[in-house]
N, C-alpha and C. Protein backbone atom coordinates (compact mmCIF):
# COMPACT_ATOMS: atom_id res chain seq x y z
N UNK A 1 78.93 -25.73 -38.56
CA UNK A 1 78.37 -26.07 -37.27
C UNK A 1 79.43 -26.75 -36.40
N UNK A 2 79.70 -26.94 -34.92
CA UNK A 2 80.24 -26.74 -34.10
C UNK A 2 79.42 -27.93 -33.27
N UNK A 3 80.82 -28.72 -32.92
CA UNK A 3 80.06 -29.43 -31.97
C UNK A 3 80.12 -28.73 -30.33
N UNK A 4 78.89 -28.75 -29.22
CA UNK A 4 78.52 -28.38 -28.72
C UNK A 4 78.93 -29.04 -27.47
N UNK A 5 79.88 -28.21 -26.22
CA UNK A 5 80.04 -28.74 -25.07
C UNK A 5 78.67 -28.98 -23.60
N UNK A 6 79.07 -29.41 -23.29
CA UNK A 6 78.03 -30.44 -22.36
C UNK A 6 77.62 -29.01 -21.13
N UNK A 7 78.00 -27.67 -21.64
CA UNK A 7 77.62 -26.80 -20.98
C UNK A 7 76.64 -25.85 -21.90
N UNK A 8 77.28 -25.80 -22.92
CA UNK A 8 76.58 -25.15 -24.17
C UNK A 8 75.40 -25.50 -24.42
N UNK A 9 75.36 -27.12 -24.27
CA UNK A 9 74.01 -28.01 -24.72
C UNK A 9 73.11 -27.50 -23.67
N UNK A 10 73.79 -27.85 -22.32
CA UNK A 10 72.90 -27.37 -21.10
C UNK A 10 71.51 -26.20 -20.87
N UNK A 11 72.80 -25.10 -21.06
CA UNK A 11 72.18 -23.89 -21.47
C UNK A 11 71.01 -23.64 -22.57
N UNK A 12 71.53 -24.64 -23.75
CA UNK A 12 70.70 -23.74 -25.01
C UNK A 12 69.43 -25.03 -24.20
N UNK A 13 69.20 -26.32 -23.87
CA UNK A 13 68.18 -27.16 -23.46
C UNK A 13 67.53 -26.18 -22.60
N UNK A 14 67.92 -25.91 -21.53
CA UNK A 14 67.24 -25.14 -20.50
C UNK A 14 66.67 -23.89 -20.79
N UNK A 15 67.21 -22.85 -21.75
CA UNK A 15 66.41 -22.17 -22.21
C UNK A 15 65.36 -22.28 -23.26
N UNK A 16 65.55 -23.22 -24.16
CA UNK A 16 64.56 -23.67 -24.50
C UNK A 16 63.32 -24.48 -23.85
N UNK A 17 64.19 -24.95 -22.58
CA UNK A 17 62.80 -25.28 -21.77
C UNK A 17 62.01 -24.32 -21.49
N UNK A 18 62.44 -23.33 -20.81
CA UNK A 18 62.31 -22.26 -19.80
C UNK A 18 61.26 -21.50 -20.87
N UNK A 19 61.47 -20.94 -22.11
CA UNK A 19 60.74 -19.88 -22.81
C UNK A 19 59.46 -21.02 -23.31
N UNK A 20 59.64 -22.22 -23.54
CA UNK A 20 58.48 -23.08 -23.71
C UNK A 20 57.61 -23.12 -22.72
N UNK A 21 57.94 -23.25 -21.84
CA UNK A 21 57.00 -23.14 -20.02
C UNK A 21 56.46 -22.08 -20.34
N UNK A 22 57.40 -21.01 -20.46
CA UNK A 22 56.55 -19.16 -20.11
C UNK A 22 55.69 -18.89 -21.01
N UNK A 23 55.88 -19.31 -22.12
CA UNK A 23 54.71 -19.08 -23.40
C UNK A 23 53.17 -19.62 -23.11
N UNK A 24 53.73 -21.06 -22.32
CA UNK A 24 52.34 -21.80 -22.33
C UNK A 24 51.98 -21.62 -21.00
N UNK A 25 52.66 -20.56 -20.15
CA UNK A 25 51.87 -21.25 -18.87
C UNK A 25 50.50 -20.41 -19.08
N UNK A 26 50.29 -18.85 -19.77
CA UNK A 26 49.06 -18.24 -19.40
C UNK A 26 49.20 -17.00 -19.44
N UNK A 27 50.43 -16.65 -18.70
CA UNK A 27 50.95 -15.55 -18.47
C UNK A 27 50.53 -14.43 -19.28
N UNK A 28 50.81 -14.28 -20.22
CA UNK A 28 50.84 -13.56 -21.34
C UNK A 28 48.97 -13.30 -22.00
N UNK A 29 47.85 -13.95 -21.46
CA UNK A 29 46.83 -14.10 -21.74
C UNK A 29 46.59 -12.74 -21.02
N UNK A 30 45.98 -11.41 -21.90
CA UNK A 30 45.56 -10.35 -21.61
C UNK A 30 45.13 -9.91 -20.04
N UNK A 31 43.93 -11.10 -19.49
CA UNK A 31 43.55 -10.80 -18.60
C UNK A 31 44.22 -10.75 -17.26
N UNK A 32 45.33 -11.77 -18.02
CA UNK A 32 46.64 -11.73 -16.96
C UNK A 32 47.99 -10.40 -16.79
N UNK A 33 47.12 -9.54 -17.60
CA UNK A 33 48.77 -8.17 -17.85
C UNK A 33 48.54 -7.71 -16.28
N UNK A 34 47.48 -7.74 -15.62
CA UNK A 34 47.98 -6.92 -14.11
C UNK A 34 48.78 -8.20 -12.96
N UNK A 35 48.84 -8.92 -13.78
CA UNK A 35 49.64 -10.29 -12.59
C UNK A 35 50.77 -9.57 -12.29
N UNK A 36 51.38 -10.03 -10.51
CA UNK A 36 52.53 -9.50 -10.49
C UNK A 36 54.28 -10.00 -11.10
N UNK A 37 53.45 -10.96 -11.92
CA UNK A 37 54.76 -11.37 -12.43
C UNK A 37 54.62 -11.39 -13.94
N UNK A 38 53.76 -10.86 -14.79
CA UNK A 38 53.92 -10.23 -15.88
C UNK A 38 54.62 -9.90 -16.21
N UNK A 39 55.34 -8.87 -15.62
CA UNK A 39 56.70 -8.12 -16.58
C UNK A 39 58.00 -8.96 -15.63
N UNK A 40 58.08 -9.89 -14.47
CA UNK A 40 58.98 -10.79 -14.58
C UNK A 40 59.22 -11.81 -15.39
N UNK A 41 57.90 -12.42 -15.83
CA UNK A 41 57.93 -13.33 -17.15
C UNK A 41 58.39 -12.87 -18.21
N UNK A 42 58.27 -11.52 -18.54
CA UNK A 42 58.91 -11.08 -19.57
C UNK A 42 60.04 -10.97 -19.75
N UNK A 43 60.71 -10.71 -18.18
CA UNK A 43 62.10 -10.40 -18.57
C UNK A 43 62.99 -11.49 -18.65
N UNK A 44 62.27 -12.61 -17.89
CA UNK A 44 62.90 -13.94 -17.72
C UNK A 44 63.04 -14.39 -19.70
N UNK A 45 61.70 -14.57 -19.97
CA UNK A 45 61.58 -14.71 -21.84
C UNK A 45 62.66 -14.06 -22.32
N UNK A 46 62.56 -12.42 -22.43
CA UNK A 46 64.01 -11.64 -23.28
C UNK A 46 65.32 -12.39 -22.55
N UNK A 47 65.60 -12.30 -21.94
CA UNK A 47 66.81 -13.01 -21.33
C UNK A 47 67.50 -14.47 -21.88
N UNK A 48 66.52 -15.16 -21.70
CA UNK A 48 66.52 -16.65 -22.36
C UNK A 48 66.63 -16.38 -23.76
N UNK A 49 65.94 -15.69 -24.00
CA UNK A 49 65.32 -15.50 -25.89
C UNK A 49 67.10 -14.92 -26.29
N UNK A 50 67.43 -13.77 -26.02
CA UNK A 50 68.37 -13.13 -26.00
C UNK A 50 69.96 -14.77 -26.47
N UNK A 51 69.80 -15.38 -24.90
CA UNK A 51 70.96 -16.11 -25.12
C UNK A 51 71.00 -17.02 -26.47
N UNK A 52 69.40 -17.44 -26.61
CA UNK A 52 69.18 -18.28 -27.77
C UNK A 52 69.60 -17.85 -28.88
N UNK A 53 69.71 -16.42 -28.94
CA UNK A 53 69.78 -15.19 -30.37
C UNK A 53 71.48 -15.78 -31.02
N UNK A 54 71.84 -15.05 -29.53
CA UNK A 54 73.69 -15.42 -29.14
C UNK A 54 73.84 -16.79 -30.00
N UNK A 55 73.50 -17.65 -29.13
CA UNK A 55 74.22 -18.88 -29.86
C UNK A 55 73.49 -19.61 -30.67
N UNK A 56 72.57 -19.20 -31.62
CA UNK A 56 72.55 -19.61 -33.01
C UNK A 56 73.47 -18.52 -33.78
N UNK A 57 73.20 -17.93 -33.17
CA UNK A 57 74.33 -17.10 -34.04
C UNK A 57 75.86 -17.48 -34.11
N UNK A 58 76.25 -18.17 -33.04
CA UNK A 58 77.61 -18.59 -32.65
C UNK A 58 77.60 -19.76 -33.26
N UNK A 59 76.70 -20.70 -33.15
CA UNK A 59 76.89 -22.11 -33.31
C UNK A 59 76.45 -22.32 -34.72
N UNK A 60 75.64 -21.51 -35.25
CA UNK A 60 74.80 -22.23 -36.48
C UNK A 60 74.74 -20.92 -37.68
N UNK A 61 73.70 -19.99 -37.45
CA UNK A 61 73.76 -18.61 -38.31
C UNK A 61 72.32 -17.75 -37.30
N UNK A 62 72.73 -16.39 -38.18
CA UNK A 62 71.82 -15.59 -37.22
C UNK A 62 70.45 -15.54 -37.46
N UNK A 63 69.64 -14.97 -36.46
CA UNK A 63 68.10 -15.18 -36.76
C UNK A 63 68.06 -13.42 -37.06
N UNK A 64 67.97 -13.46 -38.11
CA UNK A 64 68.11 -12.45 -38.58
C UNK A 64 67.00 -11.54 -40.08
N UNK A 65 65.61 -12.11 -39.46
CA UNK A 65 64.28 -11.50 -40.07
C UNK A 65 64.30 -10.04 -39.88
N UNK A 66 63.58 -9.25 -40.88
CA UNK A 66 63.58 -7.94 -40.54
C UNK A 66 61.98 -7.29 -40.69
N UNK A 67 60.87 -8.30 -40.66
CA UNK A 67 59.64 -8.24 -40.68
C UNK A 67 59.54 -7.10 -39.35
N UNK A 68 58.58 -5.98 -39.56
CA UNK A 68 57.96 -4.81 -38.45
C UNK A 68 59.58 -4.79 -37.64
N UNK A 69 60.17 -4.50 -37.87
CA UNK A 69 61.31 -3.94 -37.73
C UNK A 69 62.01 -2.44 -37.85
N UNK A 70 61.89 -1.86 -36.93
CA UNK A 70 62.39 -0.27 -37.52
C UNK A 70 64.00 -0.33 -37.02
N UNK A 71 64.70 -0.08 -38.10
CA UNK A 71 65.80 -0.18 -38.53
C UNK A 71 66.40 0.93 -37.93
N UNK A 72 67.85 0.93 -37.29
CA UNK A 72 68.30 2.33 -36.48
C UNK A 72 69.93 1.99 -36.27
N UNK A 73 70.58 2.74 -35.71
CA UNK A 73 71.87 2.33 -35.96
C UNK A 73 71.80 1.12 -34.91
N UNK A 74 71.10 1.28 -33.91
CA UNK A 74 71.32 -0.20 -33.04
C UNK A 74 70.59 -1.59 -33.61
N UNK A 75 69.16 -1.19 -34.21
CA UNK A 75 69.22 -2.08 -34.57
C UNK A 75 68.60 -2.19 -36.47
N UNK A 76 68.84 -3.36 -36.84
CA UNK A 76 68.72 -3.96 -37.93
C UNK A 76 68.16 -5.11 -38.26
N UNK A 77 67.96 -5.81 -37.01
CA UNK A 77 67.00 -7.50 -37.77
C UNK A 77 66.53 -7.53 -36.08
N UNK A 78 65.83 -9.30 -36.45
CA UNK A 78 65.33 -9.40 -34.97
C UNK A 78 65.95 -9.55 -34.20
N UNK A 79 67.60 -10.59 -34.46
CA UNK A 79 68.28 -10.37 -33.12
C UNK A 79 68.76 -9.26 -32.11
N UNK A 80 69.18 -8.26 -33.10
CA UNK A 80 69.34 -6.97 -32.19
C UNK A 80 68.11 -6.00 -31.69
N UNK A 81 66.57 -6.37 -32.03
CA UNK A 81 65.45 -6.03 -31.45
C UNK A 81 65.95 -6.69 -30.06
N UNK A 82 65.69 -8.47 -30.33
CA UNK A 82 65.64 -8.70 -29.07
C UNK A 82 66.62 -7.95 -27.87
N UNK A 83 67.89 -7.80 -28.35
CA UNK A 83 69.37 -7.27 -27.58
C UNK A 83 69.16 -6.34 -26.86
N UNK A 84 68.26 -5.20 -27.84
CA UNK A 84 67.75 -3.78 -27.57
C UNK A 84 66.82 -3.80 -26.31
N UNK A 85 65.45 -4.81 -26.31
CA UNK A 85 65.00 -4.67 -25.14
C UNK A 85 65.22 -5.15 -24.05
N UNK A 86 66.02 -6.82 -23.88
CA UNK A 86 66.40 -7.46 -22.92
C UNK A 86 67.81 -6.28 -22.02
N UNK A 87 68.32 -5.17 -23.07
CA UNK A 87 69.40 -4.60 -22.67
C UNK A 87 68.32 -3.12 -21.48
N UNK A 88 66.85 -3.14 -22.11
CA UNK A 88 66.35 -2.08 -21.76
C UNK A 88 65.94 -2.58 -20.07
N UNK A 89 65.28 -4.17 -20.51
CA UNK A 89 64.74 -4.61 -19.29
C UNK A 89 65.94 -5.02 -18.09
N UNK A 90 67.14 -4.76 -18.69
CA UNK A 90 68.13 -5.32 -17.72
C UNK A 90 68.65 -4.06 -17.20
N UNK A 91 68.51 -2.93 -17.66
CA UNK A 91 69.19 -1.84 -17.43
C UNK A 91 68.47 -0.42 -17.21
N UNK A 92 67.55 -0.45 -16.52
CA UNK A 92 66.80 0.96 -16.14
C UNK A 92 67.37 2.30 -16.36
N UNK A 93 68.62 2.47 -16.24
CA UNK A 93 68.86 3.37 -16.69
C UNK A 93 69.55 3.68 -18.31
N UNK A 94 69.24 2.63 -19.23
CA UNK A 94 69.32 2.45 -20.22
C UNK A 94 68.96 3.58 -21.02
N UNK A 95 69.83 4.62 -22.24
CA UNK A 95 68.83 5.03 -23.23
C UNK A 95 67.72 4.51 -24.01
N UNK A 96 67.94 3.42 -23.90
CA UNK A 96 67.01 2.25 -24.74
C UNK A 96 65.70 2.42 -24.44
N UNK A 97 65.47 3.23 -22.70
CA UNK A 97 63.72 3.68 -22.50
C UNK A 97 63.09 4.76 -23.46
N UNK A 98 64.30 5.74 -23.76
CA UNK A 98 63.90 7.20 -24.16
C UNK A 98 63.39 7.39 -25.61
N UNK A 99 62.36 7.75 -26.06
CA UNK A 99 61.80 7.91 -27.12
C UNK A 99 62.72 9.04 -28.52
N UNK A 100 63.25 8.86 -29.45
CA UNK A 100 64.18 9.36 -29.71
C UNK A 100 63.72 11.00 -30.25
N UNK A 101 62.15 11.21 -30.30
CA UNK A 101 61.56 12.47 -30.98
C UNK A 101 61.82 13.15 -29.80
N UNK A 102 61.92 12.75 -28.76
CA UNK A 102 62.61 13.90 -27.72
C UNK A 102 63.12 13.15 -26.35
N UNK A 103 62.77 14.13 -24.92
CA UNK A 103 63.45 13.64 -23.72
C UNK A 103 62.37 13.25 -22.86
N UNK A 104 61.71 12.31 -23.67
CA UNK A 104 60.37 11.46 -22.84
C UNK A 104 60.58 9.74 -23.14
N UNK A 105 60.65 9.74 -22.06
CA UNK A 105 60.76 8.06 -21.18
C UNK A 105 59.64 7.54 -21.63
N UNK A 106 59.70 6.33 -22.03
CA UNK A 106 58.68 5.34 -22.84
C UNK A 106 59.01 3.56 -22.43
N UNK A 107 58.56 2.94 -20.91
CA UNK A 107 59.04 1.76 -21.29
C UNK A 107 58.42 0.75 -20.91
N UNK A 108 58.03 -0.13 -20.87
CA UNK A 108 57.32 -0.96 -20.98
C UNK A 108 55.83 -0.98 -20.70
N UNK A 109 55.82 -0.41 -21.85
CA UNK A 109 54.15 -0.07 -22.37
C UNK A 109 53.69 -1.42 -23.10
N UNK A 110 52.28 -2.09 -22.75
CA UNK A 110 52.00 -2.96 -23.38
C UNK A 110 50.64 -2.89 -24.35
N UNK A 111 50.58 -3.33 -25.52
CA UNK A 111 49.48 -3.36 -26.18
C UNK A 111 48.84 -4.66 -26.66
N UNK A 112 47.82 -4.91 -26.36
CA UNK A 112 47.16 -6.10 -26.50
C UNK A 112 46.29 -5.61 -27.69
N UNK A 113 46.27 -6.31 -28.93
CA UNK A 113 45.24 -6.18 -30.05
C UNK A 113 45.96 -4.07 -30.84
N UNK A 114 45.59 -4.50 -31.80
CA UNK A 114 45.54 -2.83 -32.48
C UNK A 114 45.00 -1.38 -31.76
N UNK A 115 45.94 -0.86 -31.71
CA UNK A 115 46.00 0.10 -31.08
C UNK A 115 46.86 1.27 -30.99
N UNK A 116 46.55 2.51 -30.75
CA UNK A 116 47.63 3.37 -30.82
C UNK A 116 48.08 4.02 -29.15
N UNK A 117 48.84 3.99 -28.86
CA UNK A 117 49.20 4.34 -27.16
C UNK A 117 50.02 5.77 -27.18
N UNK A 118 50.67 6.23 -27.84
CA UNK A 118 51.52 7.50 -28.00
C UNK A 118 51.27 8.14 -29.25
N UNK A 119 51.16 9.38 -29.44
CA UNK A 119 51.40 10.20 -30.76
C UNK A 119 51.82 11.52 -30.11
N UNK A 120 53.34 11.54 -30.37
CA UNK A 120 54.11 13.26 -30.65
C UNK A 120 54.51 13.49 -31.76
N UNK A 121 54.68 14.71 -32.43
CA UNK A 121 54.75 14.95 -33.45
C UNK A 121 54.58 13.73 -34.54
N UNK A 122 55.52 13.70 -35.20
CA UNK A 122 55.38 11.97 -35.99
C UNK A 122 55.50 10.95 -35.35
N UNK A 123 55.56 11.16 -34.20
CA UNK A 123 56.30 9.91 -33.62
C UNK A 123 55.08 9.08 -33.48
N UNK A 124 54.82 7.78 -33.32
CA UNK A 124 53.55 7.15 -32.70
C UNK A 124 54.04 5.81 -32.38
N UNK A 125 53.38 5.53 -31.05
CA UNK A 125 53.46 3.99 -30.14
C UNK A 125 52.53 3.22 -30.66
N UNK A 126 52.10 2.31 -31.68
CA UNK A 126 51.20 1.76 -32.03
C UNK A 126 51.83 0.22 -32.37
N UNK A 127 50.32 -0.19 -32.39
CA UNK A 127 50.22 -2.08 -32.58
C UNK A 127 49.78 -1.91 -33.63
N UNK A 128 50.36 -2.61 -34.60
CA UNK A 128 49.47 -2.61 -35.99
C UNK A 128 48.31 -4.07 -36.03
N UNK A 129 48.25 -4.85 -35.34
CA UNK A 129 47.65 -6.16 -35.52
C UNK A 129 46.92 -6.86 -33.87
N UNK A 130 45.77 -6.68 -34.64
CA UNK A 130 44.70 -7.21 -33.88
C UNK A 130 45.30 -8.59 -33.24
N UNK A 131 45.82 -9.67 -33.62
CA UNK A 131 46.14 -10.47 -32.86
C UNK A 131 47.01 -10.76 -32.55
N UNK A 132 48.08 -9.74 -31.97
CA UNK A 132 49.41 -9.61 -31.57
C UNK A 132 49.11 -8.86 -30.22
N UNK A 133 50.67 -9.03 -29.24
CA UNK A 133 50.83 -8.37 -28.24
C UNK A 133 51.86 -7.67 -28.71
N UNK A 134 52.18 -6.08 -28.19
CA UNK A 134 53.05 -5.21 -28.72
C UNK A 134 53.93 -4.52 -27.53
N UNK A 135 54.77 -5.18 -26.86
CA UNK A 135 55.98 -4.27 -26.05
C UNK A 135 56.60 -3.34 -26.25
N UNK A 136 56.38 -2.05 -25.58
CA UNK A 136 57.17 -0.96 -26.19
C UNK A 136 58.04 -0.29 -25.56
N UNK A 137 59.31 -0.06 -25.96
CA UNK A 137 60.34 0.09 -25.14
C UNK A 137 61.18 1.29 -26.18
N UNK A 138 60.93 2.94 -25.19
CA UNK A 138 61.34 3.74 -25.75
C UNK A 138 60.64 3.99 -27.44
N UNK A 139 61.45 4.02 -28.56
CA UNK A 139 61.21 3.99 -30.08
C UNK A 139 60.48 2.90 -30.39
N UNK A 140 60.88 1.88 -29.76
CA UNK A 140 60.81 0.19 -30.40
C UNK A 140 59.47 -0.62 -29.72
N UNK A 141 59.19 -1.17 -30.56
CA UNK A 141 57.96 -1.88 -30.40
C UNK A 141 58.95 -3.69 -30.46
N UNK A 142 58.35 -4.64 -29.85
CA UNK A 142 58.71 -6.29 -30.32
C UNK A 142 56.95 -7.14 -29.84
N UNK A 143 56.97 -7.37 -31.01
CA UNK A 143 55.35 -8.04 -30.89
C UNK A 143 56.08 -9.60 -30.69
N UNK A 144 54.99 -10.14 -29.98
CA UNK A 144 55.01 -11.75 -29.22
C UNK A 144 54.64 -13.02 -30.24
N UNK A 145 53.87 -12.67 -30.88
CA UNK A 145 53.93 -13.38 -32.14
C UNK A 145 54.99 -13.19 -33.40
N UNK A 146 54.94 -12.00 -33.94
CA UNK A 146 55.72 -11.53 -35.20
C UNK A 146 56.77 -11.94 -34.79
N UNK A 147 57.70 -11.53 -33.21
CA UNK A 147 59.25 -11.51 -33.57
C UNK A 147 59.42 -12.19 -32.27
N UNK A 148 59.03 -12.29 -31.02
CA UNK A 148 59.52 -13.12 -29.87
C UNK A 148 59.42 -14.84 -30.63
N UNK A 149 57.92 -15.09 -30.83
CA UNK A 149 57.66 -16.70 -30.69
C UNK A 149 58.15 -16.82 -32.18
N UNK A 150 58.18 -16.35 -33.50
CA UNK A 150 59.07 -16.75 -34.31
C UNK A 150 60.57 -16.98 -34.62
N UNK A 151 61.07 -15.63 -33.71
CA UNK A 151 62.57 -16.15 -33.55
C UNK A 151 63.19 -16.82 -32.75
N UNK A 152 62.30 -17.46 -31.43
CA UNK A 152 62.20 -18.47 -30.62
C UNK A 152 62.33 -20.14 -31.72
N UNK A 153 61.45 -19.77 -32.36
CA UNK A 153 60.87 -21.03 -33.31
C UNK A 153 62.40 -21.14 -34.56
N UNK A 154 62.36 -20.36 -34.92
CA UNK A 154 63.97 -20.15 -35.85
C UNK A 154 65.39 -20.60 -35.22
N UNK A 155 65.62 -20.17 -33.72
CA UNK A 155 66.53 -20.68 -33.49
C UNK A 155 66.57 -21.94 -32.98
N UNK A 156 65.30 -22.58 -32.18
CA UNK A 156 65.06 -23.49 -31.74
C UNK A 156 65.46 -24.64 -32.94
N UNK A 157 64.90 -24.34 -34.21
CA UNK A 157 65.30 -25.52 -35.03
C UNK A 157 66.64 -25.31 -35.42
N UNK A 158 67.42 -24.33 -36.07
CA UNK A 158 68.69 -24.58 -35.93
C UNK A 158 69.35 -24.61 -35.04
N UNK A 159 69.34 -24.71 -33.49
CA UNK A 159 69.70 -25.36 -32.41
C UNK A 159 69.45 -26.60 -32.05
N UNK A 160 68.74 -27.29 -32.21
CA UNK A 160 68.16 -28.68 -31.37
C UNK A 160 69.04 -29.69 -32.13
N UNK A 161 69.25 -29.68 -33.75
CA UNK A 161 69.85 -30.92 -34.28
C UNK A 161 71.74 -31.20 -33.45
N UNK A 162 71.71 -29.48 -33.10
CA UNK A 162 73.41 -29.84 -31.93
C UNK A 162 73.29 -30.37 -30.98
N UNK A 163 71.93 -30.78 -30.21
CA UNK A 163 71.36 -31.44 -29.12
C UNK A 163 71.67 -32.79 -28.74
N UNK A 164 71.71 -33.62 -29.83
CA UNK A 164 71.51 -34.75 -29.98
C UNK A 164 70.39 -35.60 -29.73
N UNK A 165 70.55 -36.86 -29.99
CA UNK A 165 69.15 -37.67 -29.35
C UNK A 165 68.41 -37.72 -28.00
N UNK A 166 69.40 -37.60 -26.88
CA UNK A 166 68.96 -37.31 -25.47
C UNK A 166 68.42 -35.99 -25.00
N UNK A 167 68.31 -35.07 -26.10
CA UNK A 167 67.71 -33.60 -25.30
C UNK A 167 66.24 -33.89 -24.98
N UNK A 168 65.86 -33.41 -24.73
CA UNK A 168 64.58 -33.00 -23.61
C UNK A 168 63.96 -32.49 -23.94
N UNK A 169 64.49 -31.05 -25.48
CA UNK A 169 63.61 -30.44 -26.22
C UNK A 169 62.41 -30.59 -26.49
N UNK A 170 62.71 -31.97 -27.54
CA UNK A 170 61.76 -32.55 -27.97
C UNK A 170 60.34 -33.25 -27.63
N UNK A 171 60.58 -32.66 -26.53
CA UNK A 171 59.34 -33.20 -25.66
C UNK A 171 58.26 -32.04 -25.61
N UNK A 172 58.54 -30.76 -26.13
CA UNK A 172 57.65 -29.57 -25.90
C UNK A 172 57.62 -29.43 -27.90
N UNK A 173 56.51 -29.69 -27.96
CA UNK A 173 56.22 -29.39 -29.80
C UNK A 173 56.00 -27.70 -30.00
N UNK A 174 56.68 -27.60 -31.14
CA UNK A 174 57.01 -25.85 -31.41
C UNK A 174 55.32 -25.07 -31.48
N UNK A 175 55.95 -24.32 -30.72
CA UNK A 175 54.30 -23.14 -30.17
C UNK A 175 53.82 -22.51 -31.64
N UNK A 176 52.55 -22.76 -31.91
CA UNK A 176 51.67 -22.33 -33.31
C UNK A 176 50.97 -21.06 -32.94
C-alpha cells in the first residue's frame, strides 16, 4: 500500500461521496426508470465506480469477483465489467453496444426484477433475480446489487483506511 497524495485522496473521497448520494437519492427506484436523469445517474455511477476500480487496483489490489460474470476476451472479473460498460456509456459508437450473436445493437436496456428482454438464437438478455436491477449493454448484463453496490462496497473498504482520520467517508455507512 501506497501512501496517497492530497489529490488521489481527493478524488477517491469525492467519488465515494458522489456514488453514495446516487445510490441513496431514489433514482434507481423502478418507478423512477422514466426520470430524465436515469441514465445520467447511471453514467455519472459507472464513471465514479470505474475510477474507484482503477485505484484500488493501483493503490491496494483488484476488485476482482467473478460472480454472474460472462467471461470474454475483454472481460474476466468485475472490474473489467465495470470498464466494459462505463467504456460503452462513454462511447456510443463503441462495439461494446453490439450483441456478439450478430449485427444487432443492444444498449442500455434495463431490467427491473427477473426477466427475459432478448432471445436470438442462443443468445438471451435476461435478469436472473427477482431483486436485482439488470443493465444491458450489447452481450453484457451488470446487475446493481450483485456487481455495481458490491464492488463499490469492496473497494470502498480497501480504500478508506489510505484516507486517514479526516475523510468525510465515514460519514455515509456502507449501502446494505
Amino acid at each position: 500500500m501506497a501512501d496517497l497524495d492530497f489529490f488521489a485522496k481527493s478524488d477517491i473521497e469525492g467519488s465515494i461521496r458522489r456514488i453514495d448520494e446516487l445510490l441513496r437519492c431514489g433514482i434507481f427506484h423502478p418507478q423512477n426508470s422514466e426520470n430524465v436523469l436515469f441514465r445520467a445517474a447511471f453514467i455519472e455511477l459507472l464513471i465514479a465506480l470505474r475510477d474507484l476500480m482503477y485505484k484500488a487496483q493501483k493503490h491496494v489490489s483488484r476488485i476482482s469477483f467473478e460472480d454472474d460474470i460472462q467471461k470474454t476476451d475483454k472481460i474476466n472479473d468485475v472490474s473489467d465489467l465495470i470498464k466494459y460498460v462505463r467504456d460503452a456509456l462513454c462511447h456510443p459508437d463503441s462495439d461494446n453496444h453490439y450483441i456478439e450473436a450478430g449485427n444487432i445493437k443492444s444498449t442500455f436496456n434495463v431490467a427491473f426484477g427477473r426477466v427475459n428482454l432478448i432471445k436470438i438464437g442462443d443468445f438471451e438478455q435476461a435478469s436472473k433475480y427477482e431483486d436485482d436491477i439488470c443493465f444491458f449493454f450489447g452481450s453484457h448484463g451488470i446487475y446493481m446489487q450483485r456487481h455495481i453496490i458490491r464492488a463499490f462496497q469492496e473497494a470502498r473498504v480497501k480504500l478508506e483506511p489510505l484516507l486517514g482520520a479526516n475523510s468525510s467517508t465515514g460519514n455515509f455507512p456502507l449501502i446494505k
